[in-house]
C-alpha atoms as a PDB file:
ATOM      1  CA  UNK A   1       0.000   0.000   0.000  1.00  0.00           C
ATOM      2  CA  UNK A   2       0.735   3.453  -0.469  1.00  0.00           C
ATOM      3  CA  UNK A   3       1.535   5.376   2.570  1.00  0.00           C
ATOM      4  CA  UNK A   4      -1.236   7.450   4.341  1.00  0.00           C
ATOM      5  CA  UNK A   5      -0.437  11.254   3.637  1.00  0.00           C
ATOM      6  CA  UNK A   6      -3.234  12.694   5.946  1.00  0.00           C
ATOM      7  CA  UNK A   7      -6.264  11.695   7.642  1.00  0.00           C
ATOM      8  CA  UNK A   8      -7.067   8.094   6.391  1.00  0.00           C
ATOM      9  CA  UNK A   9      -5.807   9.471   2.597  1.00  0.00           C
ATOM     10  CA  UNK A  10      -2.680   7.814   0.312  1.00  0.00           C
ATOM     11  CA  UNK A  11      -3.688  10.572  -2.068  1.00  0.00           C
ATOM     12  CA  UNK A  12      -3.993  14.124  -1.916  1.00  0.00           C
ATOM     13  CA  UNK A  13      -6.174  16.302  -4.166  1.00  0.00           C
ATOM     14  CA  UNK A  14      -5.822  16.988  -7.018  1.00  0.00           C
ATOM     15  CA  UNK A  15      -4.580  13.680  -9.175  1.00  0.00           C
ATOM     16  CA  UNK A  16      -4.189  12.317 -12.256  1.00  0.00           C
ATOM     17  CA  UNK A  17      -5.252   8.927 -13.455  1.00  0.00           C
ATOM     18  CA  UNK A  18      -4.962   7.301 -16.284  1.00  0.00           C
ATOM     19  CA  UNK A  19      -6.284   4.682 -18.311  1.00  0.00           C
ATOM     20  CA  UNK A  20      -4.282   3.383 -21.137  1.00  0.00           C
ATOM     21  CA  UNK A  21      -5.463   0.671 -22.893  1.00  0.00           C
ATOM     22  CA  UNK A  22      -3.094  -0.684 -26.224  1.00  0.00           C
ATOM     23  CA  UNK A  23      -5.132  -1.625 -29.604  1.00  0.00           C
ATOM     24  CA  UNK A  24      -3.578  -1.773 -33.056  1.00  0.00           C
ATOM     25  CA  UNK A  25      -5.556   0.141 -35.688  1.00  0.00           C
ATOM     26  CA  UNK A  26      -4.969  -0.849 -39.822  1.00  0.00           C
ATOM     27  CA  UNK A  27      -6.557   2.009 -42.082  1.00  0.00           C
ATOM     28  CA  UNK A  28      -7.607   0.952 -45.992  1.00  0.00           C
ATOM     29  CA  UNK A  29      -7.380   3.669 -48.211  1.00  0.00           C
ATOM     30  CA  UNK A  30     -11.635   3.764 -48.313  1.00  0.00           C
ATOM     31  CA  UNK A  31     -10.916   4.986 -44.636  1.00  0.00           C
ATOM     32  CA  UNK A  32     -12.288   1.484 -43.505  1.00  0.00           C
ATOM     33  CA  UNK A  33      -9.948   0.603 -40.711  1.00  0.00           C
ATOM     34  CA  UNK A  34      -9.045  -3.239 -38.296  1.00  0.00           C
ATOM     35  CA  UNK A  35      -8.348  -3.125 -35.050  1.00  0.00           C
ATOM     36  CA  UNK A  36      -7.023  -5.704 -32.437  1.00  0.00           C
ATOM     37  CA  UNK A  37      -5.779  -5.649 -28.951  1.00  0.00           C
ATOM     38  CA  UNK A  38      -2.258  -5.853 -28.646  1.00  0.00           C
ATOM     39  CA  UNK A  39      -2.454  -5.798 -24.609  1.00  0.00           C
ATOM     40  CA  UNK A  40      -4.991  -8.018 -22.002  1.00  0.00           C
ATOM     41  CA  UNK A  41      -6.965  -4.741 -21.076  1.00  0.00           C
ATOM     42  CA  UNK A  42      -5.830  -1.398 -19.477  1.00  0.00           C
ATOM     43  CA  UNK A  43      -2.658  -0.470 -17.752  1.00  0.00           C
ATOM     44  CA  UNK A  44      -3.418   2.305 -14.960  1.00  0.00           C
ATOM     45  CA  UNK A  45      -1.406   5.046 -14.012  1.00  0.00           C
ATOM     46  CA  UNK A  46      -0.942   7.801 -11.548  1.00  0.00           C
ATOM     47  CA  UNK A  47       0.188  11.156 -10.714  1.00  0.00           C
ATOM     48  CA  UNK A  48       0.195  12.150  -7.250  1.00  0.00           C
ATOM     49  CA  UNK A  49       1.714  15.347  -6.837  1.00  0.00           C
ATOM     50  CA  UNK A  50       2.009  15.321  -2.945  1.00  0.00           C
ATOM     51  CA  UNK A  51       2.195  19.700  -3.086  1.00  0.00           C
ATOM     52  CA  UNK A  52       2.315  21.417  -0.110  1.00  0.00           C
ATOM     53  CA  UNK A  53       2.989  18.453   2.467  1.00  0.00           C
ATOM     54  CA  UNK A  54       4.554  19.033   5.857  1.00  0.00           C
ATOM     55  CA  UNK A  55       8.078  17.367   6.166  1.00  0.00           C
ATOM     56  CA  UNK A  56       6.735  14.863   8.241  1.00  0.00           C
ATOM     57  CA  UNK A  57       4.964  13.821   5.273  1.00  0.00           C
ATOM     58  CA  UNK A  58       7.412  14.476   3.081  1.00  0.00           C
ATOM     59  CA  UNK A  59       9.814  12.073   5.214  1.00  0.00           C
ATOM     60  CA  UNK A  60       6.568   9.407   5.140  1.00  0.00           C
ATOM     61  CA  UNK A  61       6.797   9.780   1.103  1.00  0.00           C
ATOM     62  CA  UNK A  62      10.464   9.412   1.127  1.00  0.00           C
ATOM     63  CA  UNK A  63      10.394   6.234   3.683  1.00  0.00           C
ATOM     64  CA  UNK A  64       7.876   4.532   0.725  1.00  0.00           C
ATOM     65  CA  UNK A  65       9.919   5.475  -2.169  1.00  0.00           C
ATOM     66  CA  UNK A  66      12.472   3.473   0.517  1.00  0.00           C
ATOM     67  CA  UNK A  67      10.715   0.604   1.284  1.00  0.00           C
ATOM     68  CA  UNK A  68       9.705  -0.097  -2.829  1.00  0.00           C
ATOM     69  CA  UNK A  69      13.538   0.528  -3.685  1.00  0.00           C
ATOM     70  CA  UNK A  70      12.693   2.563  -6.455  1.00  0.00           C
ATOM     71  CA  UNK A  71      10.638   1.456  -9.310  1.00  0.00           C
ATOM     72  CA  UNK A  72      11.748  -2.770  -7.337  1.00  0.00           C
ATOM     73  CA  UNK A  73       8.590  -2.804  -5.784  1.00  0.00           C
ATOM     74  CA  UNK A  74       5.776  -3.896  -8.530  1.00  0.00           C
ATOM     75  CA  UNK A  75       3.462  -5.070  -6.006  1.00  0.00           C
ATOM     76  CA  UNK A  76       2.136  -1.221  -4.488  1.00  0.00           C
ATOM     77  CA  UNK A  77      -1.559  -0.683  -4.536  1.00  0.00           C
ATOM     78  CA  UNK A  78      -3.916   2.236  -4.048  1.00  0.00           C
ATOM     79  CA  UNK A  79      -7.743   2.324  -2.910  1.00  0.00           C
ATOM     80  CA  UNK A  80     -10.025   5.102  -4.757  1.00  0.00           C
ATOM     81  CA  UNK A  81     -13.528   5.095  -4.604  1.00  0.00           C
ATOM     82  CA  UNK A  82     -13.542   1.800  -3.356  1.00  0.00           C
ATOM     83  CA  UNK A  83     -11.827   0.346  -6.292  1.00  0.00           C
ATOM     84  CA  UNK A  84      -8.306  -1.463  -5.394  1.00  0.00           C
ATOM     85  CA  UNK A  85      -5.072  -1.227  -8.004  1.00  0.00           C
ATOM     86  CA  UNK A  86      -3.188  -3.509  -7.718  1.00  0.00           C
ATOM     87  CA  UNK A  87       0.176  -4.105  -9.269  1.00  0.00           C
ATOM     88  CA  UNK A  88       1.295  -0.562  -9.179  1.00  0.00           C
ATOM     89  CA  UNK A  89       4.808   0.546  -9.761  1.00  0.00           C
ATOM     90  CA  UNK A  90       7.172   3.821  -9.168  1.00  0.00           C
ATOM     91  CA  UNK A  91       8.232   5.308 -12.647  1.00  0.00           C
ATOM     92  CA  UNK A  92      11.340   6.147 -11.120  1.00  0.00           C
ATOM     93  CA  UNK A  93      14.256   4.882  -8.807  1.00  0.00           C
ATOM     94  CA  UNK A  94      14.714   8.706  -8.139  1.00  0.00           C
ATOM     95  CA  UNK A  95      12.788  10.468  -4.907  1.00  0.00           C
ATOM     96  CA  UNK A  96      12.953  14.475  -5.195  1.00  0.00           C
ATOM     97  CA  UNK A  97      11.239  16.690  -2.734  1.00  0.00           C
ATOM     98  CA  UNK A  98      11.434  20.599  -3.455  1.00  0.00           C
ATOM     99  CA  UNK A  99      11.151  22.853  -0.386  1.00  0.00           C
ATOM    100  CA  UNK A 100       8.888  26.030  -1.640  1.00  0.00           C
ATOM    101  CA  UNK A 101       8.732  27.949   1.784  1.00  0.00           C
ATOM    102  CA  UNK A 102      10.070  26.556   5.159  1.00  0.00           C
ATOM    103  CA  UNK A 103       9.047  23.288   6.129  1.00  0.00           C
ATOM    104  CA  UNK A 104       6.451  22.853   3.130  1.00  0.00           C
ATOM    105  CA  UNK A 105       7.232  20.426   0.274  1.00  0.00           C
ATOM    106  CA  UNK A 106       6.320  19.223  -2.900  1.00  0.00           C
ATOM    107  CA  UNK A 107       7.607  15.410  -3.370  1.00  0.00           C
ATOM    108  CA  UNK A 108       5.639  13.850  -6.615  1.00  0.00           C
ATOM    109  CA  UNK A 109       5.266  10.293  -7.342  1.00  0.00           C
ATOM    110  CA  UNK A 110       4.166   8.956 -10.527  1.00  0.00           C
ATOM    111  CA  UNK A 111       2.937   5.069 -10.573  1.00  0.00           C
ATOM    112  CA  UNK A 112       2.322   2.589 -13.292  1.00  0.00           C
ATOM    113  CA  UNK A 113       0.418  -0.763 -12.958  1.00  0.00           C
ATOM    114  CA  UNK A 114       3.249  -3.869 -14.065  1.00  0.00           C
ATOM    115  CA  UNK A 115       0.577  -5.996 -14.628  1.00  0.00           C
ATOM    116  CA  UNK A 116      -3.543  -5.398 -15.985  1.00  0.00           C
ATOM    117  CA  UNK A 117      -6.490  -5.839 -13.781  1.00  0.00           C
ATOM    118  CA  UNK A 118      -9.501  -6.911 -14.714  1.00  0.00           C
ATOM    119  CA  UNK A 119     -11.641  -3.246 -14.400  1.00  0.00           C
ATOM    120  CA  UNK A 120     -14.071  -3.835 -17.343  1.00  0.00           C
ATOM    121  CA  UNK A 121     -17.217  -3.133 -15.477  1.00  0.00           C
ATOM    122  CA  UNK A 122     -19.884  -3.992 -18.387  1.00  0.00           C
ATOM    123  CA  UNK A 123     -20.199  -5.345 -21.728  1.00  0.00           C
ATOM    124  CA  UNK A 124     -18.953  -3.442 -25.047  1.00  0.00           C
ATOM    125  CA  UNK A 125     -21.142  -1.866 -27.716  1.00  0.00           C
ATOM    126  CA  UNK A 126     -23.113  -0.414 -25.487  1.00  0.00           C
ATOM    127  CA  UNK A 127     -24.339   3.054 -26.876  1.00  0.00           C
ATOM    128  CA  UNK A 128     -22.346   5.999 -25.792  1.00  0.00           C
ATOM    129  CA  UNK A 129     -23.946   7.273 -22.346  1.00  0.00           C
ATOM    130  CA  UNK A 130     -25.882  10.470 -21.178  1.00  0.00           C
ATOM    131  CA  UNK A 131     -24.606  12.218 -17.720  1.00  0.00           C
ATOM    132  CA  UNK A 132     -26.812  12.087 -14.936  1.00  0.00           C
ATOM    133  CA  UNK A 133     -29.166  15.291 -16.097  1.00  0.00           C
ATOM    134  CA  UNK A 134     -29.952  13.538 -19.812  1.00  0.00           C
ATOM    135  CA  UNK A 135     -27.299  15.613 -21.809  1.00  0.00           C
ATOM    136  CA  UNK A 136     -24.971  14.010 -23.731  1.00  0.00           C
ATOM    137  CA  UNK A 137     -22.600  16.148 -22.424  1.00  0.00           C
ATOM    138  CA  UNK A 138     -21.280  19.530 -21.445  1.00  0.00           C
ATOM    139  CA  UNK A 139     -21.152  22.657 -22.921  1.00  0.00           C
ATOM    140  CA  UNK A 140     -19.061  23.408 -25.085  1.00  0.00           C
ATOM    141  CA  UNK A 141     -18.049  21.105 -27.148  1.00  0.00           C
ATOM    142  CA  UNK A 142     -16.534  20.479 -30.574  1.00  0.00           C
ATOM    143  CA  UNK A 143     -18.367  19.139 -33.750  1.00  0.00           C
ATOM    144  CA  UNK A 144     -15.701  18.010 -37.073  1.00  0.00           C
ATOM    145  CA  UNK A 145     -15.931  16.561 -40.121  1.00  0.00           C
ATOM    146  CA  UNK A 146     -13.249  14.948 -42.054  1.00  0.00           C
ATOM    147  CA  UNK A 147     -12.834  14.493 -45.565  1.00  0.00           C
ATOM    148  CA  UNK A 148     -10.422  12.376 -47.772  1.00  0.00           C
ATOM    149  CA  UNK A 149      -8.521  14.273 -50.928  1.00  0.00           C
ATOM    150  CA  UNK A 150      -6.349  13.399 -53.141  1.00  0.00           C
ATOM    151  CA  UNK A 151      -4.533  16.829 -54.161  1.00  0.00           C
ATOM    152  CA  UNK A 152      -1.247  17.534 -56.332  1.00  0.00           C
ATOM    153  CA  UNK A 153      -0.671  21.567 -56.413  1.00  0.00           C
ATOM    154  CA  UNK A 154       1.958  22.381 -58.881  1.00  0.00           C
ATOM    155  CA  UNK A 155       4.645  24.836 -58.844  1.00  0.00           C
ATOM    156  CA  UNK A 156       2.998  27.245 -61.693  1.00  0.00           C
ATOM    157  CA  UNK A 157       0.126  27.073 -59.137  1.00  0.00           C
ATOM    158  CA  UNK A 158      -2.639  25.283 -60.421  1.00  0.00           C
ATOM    159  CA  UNK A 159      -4.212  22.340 -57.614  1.00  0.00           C
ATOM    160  CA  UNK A 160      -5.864  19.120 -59.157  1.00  0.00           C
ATOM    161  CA  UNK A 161      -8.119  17.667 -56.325  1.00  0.00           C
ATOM    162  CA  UNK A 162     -10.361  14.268 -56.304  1.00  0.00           C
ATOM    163  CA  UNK A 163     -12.162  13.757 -53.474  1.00  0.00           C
ATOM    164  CA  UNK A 164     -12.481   9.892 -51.880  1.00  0.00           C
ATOM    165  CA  UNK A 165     -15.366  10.614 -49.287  1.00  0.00           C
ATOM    166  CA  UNK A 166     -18.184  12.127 -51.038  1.00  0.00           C
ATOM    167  CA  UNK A 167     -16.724  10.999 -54.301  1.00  0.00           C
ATOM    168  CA  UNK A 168     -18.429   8.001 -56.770  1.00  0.00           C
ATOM    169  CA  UNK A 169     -16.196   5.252 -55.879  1.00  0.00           C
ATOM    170  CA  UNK A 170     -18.216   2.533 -54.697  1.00  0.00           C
ATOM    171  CA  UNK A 171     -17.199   0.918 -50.958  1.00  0.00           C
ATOM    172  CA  UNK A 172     -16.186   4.748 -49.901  1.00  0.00           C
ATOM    173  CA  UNK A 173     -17.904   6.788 -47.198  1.00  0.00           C
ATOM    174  CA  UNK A 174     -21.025   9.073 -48.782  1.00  0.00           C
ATOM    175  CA  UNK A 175     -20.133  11.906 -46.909  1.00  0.00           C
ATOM    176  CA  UNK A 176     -17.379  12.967 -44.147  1.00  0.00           C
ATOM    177  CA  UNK A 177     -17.167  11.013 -41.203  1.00  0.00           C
ATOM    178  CA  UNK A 178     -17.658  12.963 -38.172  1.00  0.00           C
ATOM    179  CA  UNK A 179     -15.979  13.117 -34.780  1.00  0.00           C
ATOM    180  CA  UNK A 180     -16.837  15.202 -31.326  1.00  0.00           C
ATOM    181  CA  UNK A 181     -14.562  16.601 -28.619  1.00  0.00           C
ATOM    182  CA  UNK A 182     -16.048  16.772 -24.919  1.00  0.00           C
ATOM    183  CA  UNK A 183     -13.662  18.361 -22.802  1.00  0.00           C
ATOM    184  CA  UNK A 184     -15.585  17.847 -19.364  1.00  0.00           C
ATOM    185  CA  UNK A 185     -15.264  19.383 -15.871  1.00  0.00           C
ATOM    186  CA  UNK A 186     -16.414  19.648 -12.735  1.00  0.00           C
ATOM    187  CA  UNK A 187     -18.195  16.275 -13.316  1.00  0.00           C
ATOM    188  CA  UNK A 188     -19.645  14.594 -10.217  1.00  0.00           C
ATOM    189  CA  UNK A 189     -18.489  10.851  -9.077  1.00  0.00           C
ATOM    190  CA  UNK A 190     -21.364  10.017 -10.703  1.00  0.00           C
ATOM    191  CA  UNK A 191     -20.776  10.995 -14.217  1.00  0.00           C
ATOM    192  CA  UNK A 192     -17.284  10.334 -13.901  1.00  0.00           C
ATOM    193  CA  UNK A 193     -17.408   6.825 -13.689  1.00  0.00           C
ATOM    194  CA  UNK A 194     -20.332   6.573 -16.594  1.00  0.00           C
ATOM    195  CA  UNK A 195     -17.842   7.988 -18.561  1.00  0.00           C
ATOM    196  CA  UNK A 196     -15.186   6.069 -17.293  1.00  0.00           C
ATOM    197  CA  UNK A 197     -16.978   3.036 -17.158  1.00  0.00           C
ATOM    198  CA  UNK A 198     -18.687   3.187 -20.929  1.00  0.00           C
ATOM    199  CA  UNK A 199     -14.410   3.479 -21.863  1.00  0.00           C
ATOM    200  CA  UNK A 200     -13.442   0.621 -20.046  1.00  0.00           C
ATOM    201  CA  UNK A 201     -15.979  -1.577 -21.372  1.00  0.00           C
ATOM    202  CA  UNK A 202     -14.833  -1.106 -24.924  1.00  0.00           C
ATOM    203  CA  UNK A 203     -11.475  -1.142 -24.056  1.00  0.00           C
ATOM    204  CA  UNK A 204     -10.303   2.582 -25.219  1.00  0.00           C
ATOM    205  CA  UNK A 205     -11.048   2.516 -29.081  1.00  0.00           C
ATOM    206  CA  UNK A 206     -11.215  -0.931 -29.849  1.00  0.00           C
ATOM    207  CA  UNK A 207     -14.639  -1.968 -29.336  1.00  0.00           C
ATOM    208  CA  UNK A 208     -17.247   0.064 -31.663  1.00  0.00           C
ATOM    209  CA  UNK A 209     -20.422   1.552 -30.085  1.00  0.00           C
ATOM    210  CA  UNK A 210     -24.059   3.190 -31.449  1.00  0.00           C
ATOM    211  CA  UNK A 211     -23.984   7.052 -30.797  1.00  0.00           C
ATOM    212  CA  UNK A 212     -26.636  10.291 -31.165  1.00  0.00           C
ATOM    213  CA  UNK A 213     -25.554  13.285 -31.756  1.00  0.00           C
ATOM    214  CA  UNK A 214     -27.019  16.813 -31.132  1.00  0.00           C
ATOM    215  CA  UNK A 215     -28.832  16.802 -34.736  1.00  0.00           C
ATOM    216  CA  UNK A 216     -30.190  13.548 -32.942  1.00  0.00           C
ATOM    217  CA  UNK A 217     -28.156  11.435 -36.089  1.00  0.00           C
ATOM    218  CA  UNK A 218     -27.398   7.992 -34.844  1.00  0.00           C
ATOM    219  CA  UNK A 219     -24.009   6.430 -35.693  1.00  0.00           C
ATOM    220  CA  UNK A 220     -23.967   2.822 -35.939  1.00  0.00           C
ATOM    221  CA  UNK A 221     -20.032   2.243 -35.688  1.00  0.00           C
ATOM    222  CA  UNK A 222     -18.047   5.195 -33.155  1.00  0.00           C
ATOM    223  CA  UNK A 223     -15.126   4.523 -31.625  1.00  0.00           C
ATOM    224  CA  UNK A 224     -13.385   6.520 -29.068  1.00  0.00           C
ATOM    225  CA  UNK A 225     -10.349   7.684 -30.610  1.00  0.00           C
ATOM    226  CA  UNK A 226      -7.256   6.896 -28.138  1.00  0.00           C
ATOM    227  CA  UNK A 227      -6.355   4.762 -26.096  1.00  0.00           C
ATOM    228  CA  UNK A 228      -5.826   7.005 -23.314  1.00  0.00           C
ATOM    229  CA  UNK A 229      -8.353   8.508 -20.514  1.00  0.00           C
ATOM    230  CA  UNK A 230      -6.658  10.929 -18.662  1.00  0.00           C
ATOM    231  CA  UNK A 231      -8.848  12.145 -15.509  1.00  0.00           C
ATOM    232  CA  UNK A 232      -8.185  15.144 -13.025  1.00  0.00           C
ATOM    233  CA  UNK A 233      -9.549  14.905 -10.147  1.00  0.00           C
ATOM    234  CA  UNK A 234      -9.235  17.893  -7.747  1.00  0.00           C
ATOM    235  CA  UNK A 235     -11.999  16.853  -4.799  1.00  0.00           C
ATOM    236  CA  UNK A 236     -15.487  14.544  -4.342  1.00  0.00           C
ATOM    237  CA  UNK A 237     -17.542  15.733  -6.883  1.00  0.00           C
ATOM    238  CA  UNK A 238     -14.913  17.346  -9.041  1.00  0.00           C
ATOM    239  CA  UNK A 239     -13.178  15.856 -11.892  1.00  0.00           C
ATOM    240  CA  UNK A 240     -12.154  16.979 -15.414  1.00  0.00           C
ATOM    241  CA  UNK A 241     -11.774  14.267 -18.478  1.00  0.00           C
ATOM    242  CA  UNK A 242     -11.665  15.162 -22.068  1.00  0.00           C
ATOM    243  CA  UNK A 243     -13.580  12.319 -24.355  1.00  0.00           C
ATOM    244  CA  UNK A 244     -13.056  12.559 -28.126  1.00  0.00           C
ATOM    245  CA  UNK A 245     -14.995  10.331 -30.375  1.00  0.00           C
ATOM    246  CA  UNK A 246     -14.985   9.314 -34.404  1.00  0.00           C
ATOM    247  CA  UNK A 247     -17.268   7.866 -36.162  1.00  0.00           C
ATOM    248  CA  UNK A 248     -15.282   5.210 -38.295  1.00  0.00           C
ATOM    249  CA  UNK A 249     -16.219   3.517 -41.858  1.00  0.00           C
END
């Protein structure tokens, strides 16, 4: 286990966490793509700054960093939310504290799990989730639309163009393909983990999923488009994650 910082707490707000899952993506030239996981599920990691600890707790952080010998130890864990990871590791063999103003510290850590866990908490496909209130997300948020061109400009200036969405070759997309950016704050516990949990189950973009957009268009095949949920939490009922989705061919 992590040490205890203050109170009953291993971590002090805010953190980072991060889900990373690892899937291999092959793109045709019709923009039709194959995917695959190339990892069994999602390695988590986490940045704990530790800012503004006393130097008894910087000496507690330093004692830890002791104990694990450095990045040795690949058997630390840490309790959130009632979830348990397990597995976790130091990134580094090297423990810095800076001293800001007299006996006040900053002494980061950043962990990462050696081995998966098994955090899928539902079954893929499932259509991309509303928050709590019904929305299907905050305000604002980004709307694009990609296209496919081939294009040759020449020196005298002249640009030959011939497009391969939108175009009349048959087995290519009718129209762009669309994609949408959330970037997400303040979210309670609540919407966090619908939005954490919907990721999860479809293991970051592998899995393919049904989703409605504002225009109320439904998309048959989205995928989220990394592998990578990074989540800032700064308090209970406070956390930031940015979500960006495609729709795929």
């Amino acid at each position: 286990m992590l040490p205890i910082i203050r109170g009953a707490s291993a971590a002090l707000y805010p953190f980072t966490m991060t889900f990373s899952f690892l899937t291999g993506v092959g793109e045709f030239q019709n923009g039709g793509q194959q995917r695959w996981a190339k990892r069994p599920g999602a390695l988590v990691k986490f940045e704990l700054p530790y800012a503004v600890i006393s130097q008894a707790a910087k000496n507690t952080v330093k004692t830890a960093v002791t104990s694990a010998k450095g990045q040795f130890d690949t058997t630390l864990s840490l309790t959130l939310n009632g979830v348990t990871y397990a597995n976790l590791s130091l990134d580094s063999d090297v423990f810095s504290a800076t001293e800001k103003i007299t006996t006040q510290y900053d002494a980061p850590l950043k962990l990462t799990q050696a081995i998966t866990q098994n955090l899928s908490p539902g079954a893929k496909g499932a259509d991309f989730p509303t928050l709590a209130n019904g929305c299907m997300g905050q305000l604002p948020y980004t709307q694009m639309k990609r296209f496919q061109t081939l294009a040759t400009v020449h020196e005298s200036g002249p640009k030959q163009t011939y497009p391969e969405f939108r175009g009349v070759l048959a087995n290519y997309p009718t129209d762009g393909l669309l994609a949408w950016k959330f970037e997400e704050q303040n979210l309670s516990d609540v919407d966090l983990a619908t939005r954490m949990n919907h990721f999860l189950a479809n293991w970051g973009r592998l899995f393919a999923f049904k989703f409605t957009d504002e225009d109320a268009a439904f998309y048959t095949t989205t995928h989220y488009s990394s592998d990578d949920m990074v989540i800032r939490v700064s308090g209970p009922n406070d956390s930031s994650v940015t979500t960006m989705l495609e729709a795929t061919f």
